[in-house]
Every structure is written in structure tokens, then in C-alpha cells.
N, C-alpha and C. Protein backbone atom coordinates (compact mmCIF):
# COMPACT_ATOMS: atom_id res chain seq x y z
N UNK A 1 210.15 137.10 67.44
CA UNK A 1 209.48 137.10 68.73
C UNK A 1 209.88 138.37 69.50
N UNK A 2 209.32 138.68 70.28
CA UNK A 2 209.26 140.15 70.76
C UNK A 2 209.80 140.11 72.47
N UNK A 3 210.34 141.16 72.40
CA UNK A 3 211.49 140.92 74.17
C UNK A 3 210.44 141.26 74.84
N UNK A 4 210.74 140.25 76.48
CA UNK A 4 209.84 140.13 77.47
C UNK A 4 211.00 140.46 78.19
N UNK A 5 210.41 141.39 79.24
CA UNK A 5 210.85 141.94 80.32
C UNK A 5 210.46 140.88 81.76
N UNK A 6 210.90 140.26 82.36
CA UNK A 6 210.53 139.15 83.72
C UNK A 6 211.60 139.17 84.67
N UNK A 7 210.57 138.89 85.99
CA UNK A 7 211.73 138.76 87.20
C UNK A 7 212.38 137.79 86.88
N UNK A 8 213.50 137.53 87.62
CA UNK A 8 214.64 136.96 87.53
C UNK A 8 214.20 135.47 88.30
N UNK A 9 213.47 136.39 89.44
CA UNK A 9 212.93 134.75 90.16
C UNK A 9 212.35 134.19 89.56
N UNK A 10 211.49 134.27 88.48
CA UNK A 10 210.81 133.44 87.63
C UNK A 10 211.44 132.78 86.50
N UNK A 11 212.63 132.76 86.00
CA UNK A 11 213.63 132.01 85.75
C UNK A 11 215.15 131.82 86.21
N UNK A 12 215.15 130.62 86.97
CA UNK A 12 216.21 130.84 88.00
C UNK A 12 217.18 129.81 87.28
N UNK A 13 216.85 129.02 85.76
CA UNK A 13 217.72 128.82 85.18
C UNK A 13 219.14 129.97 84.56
N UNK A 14 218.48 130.64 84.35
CA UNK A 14 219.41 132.07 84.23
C UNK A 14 220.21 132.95 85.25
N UNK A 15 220.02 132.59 86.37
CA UNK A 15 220.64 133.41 87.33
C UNK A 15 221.82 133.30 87.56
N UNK A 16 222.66 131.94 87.04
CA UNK A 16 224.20 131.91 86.96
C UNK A 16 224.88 132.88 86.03
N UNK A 17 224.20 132.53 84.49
CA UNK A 17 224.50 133.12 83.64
C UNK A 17 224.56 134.69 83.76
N UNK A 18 223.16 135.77 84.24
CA UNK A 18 223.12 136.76 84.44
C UNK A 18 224.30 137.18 85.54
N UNK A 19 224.58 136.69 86.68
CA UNK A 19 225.56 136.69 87.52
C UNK A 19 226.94 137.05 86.75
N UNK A 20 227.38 135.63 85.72
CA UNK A 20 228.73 135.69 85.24
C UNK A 20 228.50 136.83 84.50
N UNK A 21 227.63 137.31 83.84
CA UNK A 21 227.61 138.55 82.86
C UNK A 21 228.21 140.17 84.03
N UNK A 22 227.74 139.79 84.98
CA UNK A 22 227.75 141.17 85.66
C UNK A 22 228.83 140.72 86.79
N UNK A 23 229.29 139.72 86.65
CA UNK A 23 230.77 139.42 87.18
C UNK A 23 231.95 139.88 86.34
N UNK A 24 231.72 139.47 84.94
CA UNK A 24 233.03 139.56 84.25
C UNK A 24 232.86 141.15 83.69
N UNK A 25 231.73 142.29 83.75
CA UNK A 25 231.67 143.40 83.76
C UNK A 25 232.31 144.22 84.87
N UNK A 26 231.78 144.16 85.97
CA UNK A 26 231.82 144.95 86.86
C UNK A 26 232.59 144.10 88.21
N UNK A 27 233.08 143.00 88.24
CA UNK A 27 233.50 142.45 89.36
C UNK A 27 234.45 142.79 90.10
N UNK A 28 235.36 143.37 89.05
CA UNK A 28 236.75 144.48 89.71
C UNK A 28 236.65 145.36 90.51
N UNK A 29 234.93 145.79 90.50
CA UNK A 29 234.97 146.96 91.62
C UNK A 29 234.93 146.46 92.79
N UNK A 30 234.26 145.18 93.03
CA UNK A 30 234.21 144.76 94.40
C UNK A 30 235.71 144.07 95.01
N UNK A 31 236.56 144.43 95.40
CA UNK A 31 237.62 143.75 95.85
C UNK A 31 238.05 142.42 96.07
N UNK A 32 238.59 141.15 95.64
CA UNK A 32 237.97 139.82 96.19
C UNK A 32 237.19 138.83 95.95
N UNK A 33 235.69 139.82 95.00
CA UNK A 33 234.68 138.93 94.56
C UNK A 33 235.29 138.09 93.68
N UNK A 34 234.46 136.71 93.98
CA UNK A 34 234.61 135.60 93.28
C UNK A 34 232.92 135.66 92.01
N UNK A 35 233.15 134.61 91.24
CA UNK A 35 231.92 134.13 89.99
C UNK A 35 230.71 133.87 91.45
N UNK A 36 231.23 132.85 91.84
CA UNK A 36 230.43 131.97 93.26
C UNK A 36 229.78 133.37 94.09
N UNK A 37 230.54 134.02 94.80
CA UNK A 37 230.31 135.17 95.30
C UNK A 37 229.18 135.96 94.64
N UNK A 38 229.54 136.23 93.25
CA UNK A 38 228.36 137.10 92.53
C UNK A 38 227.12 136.13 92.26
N UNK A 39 226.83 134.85 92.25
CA UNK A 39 226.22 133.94 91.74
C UNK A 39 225.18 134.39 93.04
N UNK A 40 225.84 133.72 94.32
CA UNK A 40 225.25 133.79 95.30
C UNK A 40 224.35 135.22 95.57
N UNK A 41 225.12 136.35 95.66
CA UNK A 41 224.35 137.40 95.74
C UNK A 41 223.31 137.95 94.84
N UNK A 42 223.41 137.50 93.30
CA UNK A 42 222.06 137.42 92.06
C UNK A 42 221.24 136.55 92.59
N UNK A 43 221.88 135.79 93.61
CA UNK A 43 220.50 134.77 93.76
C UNK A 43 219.76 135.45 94.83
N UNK A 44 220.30 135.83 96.32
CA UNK A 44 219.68 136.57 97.26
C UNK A 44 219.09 137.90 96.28
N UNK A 45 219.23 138.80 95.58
CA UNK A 45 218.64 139.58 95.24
C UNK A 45 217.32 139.54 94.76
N UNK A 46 216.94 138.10 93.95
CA UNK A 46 215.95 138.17 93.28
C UNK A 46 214.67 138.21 93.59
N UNK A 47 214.00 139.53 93.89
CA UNK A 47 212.95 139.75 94.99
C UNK A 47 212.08 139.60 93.46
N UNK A 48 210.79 140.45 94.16
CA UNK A 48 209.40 140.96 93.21
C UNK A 48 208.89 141.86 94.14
N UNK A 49 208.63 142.74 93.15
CA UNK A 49 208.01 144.14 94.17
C UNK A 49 208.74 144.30 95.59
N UNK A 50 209.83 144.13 95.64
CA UNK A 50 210.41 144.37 96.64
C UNK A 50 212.09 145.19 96.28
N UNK A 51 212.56 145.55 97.53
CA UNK A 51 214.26 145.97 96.97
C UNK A 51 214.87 144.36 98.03
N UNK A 52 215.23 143.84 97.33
CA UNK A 52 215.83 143.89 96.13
C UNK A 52 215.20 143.35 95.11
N UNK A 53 215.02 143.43 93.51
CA UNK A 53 214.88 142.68 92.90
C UNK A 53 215.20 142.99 91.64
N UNK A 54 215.28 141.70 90.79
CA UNK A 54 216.20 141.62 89.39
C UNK A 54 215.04 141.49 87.94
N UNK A 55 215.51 142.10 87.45
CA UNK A 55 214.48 141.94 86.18
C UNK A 55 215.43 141.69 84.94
N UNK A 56 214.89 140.92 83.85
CA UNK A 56 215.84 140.52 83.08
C UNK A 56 214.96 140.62 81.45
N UNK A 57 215.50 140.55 80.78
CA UNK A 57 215.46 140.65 79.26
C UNK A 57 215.25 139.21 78.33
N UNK A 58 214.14 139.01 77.83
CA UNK A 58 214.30 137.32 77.48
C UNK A 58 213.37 137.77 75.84
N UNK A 59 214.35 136.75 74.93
CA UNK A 59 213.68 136.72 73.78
C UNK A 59 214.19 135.36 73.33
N UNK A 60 212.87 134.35 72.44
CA UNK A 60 213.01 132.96 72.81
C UNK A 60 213.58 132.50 73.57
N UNK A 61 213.21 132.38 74.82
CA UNK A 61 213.96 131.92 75.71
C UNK A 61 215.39 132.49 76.14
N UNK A 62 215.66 133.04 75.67
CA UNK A 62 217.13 133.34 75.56
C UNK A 62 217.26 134.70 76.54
N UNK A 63 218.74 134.84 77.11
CA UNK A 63 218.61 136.20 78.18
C UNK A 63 219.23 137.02 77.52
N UNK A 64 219.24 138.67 77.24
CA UNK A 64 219.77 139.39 76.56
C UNK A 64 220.59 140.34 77.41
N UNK A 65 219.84 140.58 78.68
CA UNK A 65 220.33 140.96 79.33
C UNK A 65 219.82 141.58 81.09
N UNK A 66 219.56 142.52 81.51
CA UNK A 66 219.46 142.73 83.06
C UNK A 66 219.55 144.09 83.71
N UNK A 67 218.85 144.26 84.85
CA UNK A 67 219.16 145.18 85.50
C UNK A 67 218.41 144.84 87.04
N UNK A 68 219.24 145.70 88.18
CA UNK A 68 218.64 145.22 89.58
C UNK A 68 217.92 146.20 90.01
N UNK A 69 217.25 146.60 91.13
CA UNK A 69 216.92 147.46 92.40
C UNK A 69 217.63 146.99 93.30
N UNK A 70 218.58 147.25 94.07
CA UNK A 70 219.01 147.09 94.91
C UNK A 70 219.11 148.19 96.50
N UNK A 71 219.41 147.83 97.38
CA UNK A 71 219.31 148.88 98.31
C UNK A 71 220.47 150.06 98.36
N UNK A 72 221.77 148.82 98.18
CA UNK A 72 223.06 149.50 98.19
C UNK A 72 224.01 148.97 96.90
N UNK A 73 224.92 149.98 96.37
CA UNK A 73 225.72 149.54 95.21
C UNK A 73 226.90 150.51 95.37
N UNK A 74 227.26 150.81 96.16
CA UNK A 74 228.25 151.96 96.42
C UNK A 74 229.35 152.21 97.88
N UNK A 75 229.78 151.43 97.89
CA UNK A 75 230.40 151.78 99.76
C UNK A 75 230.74 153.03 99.96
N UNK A 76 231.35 154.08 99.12
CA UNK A 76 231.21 155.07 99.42
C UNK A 76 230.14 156.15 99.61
N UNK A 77 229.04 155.83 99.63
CA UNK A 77 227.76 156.10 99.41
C UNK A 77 226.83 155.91 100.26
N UNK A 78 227.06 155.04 101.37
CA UNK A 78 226.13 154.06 102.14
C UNK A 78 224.55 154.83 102.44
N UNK A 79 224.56 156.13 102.57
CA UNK A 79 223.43 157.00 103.20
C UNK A 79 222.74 157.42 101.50
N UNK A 80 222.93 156.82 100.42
CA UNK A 80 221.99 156.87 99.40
C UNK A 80 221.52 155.15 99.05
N UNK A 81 219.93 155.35 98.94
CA UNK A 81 219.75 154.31 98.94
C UNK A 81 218.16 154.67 97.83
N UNK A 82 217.22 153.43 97.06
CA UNK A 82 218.28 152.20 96.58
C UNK A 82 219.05 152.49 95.44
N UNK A 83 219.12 151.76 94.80
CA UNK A 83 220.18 151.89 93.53
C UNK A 83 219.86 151.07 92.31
N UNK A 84 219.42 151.83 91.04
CA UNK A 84 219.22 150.85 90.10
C UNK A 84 221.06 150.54 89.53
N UNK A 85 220.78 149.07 89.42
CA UNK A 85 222.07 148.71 89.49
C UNK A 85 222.71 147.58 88.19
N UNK A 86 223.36 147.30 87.98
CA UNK A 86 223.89 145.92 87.08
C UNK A 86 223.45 145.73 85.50
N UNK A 87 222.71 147.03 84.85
CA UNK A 87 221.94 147.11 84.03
C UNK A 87 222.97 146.19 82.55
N UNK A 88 222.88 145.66 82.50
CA UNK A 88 223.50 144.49 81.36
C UNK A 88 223.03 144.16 79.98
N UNK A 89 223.20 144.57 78.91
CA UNK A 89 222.78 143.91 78.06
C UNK A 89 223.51 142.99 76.77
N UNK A 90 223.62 142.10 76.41
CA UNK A 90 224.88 141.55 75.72
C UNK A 90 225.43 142.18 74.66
N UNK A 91 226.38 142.23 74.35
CA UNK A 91 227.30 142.91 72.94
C UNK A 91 226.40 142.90 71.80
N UNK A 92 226.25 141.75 71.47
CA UNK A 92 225.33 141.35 70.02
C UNK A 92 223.77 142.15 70.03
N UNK A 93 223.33 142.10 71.60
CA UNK A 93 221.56 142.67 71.39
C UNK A 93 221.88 144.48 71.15
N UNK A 94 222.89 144.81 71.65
CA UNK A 94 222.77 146.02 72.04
C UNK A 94 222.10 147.19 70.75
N UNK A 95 221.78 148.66 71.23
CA UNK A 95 221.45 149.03 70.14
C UNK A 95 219.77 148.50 69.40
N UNK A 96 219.26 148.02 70.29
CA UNK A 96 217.82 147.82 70.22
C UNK A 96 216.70 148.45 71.67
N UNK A 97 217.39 149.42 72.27
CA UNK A 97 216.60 149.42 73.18
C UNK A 97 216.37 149.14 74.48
N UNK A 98 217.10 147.84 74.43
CA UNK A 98 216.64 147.40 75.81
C UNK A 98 217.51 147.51 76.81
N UNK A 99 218.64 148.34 77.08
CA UNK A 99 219.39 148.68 78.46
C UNK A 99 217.78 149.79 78.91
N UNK A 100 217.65 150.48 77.44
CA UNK A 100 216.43 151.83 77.87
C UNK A 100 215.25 151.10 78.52
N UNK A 101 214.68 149.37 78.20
CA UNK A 101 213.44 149.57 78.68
C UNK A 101 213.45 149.11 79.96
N UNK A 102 214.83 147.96 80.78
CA UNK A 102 215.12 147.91 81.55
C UNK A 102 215.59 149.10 82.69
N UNK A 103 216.30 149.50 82.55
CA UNK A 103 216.04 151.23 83.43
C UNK A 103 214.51 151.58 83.57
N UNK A 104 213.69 151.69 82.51
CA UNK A 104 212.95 152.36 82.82
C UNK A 104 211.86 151.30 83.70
N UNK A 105 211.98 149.82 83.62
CA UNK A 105 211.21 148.95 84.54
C UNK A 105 212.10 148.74 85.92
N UNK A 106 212.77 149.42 86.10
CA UNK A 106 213.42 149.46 87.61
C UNK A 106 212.73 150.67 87.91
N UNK A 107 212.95 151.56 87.31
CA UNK A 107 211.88 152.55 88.06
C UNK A 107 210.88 152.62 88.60
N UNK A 108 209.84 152.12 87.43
CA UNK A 108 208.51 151.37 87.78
C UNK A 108 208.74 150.37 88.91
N UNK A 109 209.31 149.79 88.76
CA UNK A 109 209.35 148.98 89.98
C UNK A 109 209.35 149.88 91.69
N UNK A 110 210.36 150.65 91.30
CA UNK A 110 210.80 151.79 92.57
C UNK A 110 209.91 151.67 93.08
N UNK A 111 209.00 152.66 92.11
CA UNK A 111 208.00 153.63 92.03
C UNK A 111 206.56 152.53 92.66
N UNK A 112 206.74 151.41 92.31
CA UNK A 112 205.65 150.81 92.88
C UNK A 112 205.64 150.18 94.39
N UNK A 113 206.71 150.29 94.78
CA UNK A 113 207.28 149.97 95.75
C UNK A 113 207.52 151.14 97.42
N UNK A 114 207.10 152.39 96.53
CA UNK A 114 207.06 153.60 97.28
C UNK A 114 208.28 154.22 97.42
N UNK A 115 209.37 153.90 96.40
CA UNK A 115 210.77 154.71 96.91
C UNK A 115 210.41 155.85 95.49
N UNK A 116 210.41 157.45 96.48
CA UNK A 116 210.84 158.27 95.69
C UNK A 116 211.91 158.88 94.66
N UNK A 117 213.19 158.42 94.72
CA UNK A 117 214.44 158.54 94.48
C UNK A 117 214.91 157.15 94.51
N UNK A 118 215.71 157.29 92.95
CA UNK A 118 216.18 156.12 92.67
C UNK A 118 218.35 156.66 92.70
N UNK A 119 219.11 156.01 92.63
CA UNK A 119 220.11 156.28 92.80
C UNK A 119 221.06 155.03 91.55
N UNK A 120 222.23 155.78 90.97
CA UNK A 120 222.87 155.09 89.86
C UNK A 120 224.35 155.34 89.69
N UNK A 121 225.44 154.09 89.23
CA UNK A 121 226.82 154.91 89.32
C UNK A 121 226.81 153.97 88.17
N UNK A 122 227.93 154.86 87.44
CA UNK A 122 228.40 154.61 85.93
C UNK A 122 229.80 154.95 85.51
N UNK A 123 230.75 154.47 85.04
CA UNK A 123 231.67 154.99 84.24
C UNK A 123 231.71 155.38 83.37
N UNK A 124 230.48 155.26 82.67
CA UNK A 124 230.63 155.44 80.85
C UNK A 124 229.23 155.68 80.13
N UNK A 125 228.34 155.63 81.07
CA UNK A 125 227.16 155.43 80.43
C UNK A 125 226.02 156.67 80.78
N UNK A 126 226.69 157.45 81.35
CA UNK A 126 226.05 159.04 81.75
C UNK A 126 224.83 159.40 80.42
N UNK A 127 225.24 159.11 79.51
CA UNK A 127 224.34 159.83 78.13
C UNK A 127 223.11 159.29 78.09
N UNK A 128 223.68 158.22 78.12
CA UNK A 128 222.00 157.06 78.05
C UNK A 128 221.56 157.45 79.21
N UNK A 129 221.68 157.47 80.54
CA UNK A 129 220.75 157.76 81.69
C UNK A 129 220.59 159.05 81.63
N UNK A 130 221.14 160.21 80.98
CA UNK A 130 220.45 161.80 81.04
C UNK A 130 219.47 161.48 80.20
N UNK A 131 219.44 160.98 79.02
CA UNK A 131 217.97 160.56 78.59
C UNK A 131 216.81 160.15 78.96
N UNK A 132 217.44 159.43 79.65
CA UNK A 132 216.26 158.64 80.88
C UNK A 132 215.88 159.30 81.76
N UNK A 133 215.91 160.77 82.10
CA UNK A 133 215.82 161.73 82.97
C UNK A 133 217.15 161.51 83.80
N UNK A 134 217.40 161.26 84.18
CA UNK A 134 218.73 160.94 85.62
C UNK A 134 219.62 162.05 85.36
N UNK A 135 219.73 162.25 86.09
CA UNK A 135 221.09 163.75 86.74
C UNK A 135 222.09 163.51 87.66
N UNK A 136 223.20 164.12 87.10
CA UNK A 136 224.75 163.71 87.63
C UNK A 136 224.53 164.70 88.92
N UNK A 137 225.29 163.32 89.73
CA UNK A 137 224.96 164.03 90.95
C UNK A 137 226.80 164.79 91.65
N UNK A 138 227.32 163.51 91.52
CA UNK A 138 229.43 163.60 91.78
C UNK A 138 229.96 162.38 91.12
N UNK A 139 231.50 163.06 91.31
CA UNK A 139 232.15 161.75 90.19
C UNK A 139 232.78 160.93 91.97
N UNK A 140 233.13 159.85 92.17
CA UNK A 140 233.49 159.04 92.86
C UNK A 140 234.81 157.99 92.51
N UNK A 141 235.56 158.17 93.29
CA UNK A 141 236.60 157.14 93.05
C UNK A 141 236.18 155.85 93.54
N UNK A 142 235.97 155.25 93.00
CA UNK A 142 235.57 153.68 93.37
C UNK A 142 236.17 152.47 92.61
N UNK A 143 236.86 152.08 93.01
CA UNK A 143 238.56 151.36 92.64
C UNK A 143 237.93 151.75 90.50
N UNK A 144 237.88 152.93 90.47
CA UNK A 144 237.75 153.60 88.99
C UNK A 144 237.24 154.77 89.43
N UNK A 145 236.60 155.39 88.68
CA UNK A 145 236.15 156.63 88.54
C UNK A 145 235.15 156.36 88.11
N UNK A 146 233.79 156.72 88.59
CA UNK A 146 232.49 156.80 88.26
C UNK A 146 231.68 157.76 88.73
N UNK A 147 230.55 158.19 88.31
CA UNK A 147 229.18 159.14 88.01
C UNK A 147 227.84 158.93 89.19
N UNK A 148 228.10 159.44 89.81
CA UNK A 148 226.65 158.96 90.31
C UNK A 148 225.68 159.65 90.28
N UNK A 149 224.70 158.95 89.41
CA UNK A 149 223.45 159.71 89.48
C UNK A 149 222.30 159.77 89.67
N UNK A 150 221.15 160.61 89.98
CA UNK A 150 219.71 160.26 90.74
C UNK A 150 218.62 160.97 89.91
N UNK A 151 217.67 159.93 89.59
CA UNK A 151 216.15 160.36 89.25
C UNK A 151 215.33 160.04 90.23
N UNK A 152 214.15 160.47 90.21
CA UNK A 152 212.86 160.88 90.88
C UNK A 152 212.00 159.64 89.80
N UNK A 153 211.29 158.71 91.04
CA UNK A 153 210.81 157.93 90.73
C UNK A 153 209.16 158.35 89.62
N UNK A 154 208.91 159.05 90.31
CA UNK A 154 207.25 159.78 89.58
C UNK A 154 207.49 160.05 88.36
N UNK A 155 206.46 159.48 87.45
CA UNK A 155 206.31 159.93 85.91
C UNK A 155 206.94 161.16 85.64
């Protein structure tokens, strides 16, 4: 069966799960955050055609993985806005593609939405997004060291 790309609001059985995925990844950066905490905020995010919103990765039913639009993803940052964000895909799927087709449906999304400039921070994953067009913009201390970088929403 072949991966479907869908908002998140349209299966909201998954929104814990996608949450704990991008909790037990990235939760250290936020100071404090709890599972509950991240649960709650995957759930406020899950727009459509709007910022915020979550798009996710599904093959039989199953979630592979994720990525957001969000407005903000950076406290040191606050005056760049939005941010493709949380891009997730599980250990086992990886290596098929789909962190690439997710990025590239946050864009589309941006882009349909009227934001010219999309905005991104990474520790490790700079290679895959210069592919994707995206350009390093500064490195940032953010309880780690990360990349932030920006593409231009237009084809």
C-alpha cells in the first residue's frame, strides 16, 4: 500500500502517539515539558490550511511519521516566523523518502497559505534540508547547538 500524506486533524487517533514521538525526540529542548504538555500542544496545533498545522505520514493505517507549520519553534528567534517544525519519521520507515515528502508538503502548505519564507532548526539534519533547497542561516545555542535554516516558499 502506498504512503498517504494527511492532516493530523483528520486522524486524531494518532495525535498522542505523534506527540510521544516528538516528545521523546526533541523534548529536552523545551525546559520542563511534560508527554501531557506535548500531547496538549500536537493537539492545539492541528490546523488545515492554516499555521498552525500538522501533517502526518500513514501507510495501512499505521503512522510513520510527521511534520508541523508552526508559527514559532525557537525562543531565541521570536522575530522569525513560521517554522517548519517536528519533522519525524520512525527508525524502521526511514530511508524511503518520506522525512523528504513531508518537508516538502509543509511548504506547499506555507505556500498556500501566503507565507513567503519558511524557517527551520536542526542539529543534525542540515544535508537533507540543503537538498530541499533550505539555506543555513546561524548556528544557535538552544539548550544544544543547532542550524537554523530558511527557504523561500515559491517553486
Amino acid at each position: 500500500m502506498a504512503i498517504h500524506l494527511d492532516y493530523l486533524c483528520d486522524h486524531p487517533a494518532l495525535i498522542a502517539e505523534f506527540a510521544e514521538l516528538n516528545f521523546n525526540e526533541w523534548g529536552h529542548y523545551k525546559p520542563g515539558n511534560t508527554l501531557e504538555a506535548q500531547t496538549e500542544r500536537m493537539r492545539d496545533s492541528c490546523g488545515r490550511g492554516s499555521v498552525p498545522t500538522v501533517v502526518v505520514a500513514i501507510e495501512d493505517s499505521q503512522l510513520l511519521g510527521g511534520a508541523l507549520l508552526l508559527a514559532h519553534d525557537l525562543d531565541a528567534r521570536p522575530q522569525l516566523t513560521p517554522w517548519l517544525a517536528g519533522v519525524y519519521v520512525k527508525p524502521e520507515h526511514r530511508g524511503r523518502g518520506i522525512a523528504s515528502q513531508l518537508v516538502t508538503r509543509i511548504v506547499e502548505e506555507a505556500a498556500q497559505v501566503g507565507v513567503p519564507e519558511l524557517y527551520l532548526c536542526t542539529p543534525n539534519a542540515q544535508a537533507l534540508y540543503a537538498r530541499l533547497g533550505w539555506e543555513e542561516i546561524e548556528d544557535v545555542d538552544d539548550n544544544g547547538l543547532v542550524t537554523v535554516m530558511k527557504r523561500s516558499t515559491a517553486p
